[in-house]
C-alpha atoms as a PDB file:
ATOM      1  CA  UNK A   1       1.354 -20.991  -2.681  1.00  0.00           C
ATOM      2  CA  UNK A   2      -1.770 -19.437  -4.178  1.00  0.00           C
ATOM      3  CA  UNK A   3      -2.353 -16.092  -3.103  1.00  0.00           C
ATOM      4  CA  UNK A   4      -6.141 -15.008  -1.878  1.00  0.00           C
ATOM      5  CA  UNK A   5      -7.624 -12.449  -4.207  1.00  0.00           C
ATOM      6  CA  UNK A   6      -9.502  -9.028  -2.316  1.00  0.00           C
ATOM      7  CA  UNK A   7     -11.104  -6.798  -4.410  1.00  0.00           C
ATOM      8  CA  UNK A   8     -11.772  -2.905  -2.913  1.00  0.00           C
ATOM      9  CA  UNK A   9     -15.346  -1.764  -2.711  1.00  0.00           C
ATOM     10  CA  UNK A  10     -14.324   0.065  -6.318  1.00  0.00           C
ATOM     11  CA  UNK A  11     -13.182  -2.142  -7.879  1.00  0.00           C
ATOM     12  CA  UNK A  12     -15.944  -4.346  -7.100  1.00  0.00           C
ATOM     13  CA  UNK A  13     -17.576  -1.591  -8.730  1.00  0.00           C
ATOM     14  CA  UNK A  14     -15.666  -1.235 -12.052  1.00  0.00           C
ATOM     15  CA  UNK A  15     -16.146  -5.199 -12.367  1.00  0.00           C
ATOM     16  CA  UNK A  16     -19.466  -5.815 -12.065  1.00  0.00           C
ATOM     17  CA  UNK A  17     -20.010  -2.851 -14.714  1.00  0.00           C
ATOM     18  CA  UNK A  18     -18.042  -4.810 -17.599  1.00  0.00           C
ATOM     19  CA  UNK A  19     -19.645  -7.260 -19.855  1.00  0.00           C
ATOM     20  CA  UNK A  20     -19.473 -10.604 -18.857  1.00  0.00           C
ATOM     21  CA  UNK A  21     -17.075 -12.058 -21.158  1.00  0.00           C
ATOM     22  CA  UNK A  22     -14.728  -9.453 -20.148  1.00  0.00           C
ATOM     23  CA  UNK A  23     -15.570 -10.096 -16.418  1.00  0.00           C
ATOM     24  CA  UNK A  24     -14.288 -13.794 -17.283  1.00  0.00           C
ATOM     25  CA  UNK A  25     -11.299 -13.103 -19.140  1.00  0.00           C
ATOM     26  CA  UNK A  26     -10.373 -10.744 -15.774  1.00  0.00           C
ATOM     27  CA  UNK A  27     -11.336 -13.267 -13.137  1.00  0.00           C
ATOM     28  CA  UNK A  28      -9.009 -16.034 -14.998  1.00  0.00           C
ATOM     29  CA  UNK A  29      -6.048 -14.399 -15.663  1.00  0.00           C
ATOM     30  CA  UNK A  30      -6.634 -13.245 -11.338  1.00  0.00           C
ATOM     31  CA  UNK A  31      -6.980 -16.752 -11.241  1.00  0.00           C
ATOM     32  CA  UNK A  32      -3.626 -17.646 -13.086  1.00  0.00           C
ATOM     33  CA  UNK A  33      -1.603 -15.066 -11.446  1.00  0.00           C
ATOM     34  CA  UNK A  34      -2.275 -15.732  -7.619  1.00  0.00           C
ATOM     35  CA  UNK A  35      -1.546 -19.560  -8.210  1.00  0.00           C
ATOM     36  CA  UNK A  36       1.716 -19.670 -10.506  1.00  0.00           C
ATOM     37  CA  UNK A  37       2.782 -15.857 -10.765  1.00  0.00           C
ATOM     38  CA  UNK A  38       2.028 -15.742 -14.744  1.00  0.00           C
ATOM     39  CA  UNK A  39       0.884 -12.538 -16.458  1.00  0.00           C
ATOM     40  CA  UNK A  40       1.706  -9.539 -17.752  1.00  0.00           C
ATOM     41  CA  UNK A  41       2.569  -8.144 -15.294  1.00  0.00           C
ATOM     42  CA  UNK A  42       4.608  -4.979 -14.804  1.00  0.00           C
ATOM     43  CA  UNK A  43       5.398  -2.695 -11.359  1.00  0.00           C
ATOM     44  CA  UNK A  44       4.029   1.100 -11.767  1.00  0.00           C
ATOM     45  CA  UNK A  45       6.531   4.056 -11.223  1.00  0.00           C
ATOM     46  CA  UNK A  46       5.620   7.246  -9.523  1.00  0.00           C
ATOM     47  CA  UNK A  47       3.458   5.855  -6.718  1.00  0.00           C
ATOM     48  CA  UNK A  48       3.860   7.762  -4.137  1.00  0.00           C
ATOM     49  CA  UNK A  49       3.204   7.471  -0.188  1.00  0.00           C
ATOM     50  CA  UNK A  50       1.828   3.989  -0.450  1.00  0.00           C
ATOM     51  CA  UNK A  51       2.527   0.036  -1.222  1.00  0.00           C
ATOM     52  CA  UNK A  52       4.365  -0.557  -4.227  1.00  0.00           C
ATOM     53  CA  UNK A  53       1.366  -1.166  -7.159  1.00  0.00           C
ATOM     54  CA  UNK A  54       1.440  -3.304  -9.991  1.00  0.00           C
ATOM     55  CA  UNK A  55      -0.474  -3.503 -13.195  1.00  0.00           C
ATOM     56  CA  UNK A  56      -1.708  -7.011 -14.930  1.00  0.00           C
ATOM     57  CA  UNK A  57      -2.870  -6.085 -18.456  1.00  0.00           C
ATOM     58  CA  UNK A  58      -5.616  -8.643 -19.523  1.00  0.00           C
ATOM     59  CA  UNK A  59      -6.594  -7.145 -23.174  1.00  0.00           C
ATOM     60  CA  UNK A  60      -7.620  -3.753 -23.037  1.00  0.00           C
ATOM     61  CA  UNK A  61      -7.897  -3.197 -19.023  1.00  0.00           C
ATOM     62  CA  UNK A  62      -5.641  -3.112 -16.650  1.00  0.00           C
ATOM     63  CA  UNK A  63      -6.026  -5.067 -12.993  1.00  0.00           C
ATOM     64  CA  UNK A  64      -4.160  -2.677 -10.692  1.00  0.00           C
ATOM     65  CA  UNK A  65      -3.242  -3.689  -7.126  1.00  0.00           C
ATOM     66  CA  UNK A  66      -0.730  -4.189  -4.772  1.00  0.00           C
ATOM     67  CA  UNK A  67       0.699  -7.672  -3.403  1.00  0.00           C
ATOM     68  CA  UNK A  68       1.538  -9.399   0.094  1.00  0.00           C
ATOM     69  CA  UNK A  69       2.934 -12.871   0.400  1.00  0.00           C
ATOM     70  CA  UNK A  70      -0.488 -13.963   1.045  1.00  0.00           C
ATOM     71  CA  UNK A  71      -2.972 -11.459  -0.889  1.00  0.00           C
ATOM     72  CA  UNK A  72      -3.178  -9.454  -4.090  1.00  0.00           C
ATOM     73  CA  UNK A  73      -5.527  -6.361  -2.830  1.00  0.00           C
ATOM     74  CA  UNK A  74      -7.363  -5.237  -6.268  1.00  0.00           C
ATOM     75  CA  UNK A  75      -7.527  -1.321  -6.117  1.00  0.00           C
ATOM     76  CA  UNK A  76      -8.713  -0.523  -9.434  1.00  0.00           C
ATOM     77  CA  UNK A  77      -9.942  -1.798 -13.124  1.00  0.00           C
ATOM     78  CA  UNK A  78      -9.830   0.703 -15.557  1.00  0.00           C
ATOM     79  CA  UNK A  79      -9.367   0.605 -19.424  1.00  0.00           C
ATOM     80  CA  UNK A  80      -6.246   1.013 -20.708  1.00  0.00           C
ATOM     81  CA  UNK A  81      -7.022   4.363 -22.237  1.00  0.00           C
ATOM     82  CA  UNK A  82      -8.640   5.925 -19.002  1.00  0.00           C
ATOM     83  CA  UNK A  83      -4.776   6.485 -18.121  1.00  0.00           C
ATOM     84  CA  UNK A  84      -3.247   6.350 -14.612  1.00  0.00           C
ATOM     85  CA  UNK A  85      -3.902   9.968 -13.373  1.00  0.00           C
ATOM     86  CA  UNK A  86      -5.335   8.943 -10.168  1.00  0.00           C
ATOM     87  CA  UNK A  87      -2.040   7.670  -9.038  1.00  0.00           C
END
């Protein structure tokens, strides 16, 4: 069952700021992982007071967000250097 993709108000934000090609490479690999479940895809530690989050690395970002049987709810795209301080 394909999963319905919502993206918060930033990161709606952080998307429409990256270059387009990157903007593609993010939208697929969204694309791949709410219909079959393949990516990289790894659960974050340390989240506290909250869902459970998950990271799906596509190149150098990193599509956080947290899942439901029915949605994956995009919280944030950052680069993989920005770090994960706002946890």
């Amino acid at each position: 069952m394909k999963r319905e993709v919502l993206l918060s108000s930033r990161a709606q934000s952080e998307f429409a700021d990256l270059d387009k090609r990157t903007r593609e490479r993010i939208r697929n690999s969204l694309e791949r992982f709410s219909s079959s479940g393949r990516g990289d895809l790894k659960k974050l530690r340390g989240v506290h007071d909250g869902p459970d989050l998950y990271r799906l690395r596509v190149g150098d970002y990193r599509v956080v967000f947290d899942l439901s049987p029915a949605q994956i709810r995009v919280t944030r795209i950052i680069h993989r250097g920005a770090g994960y301080d706002w946890l």
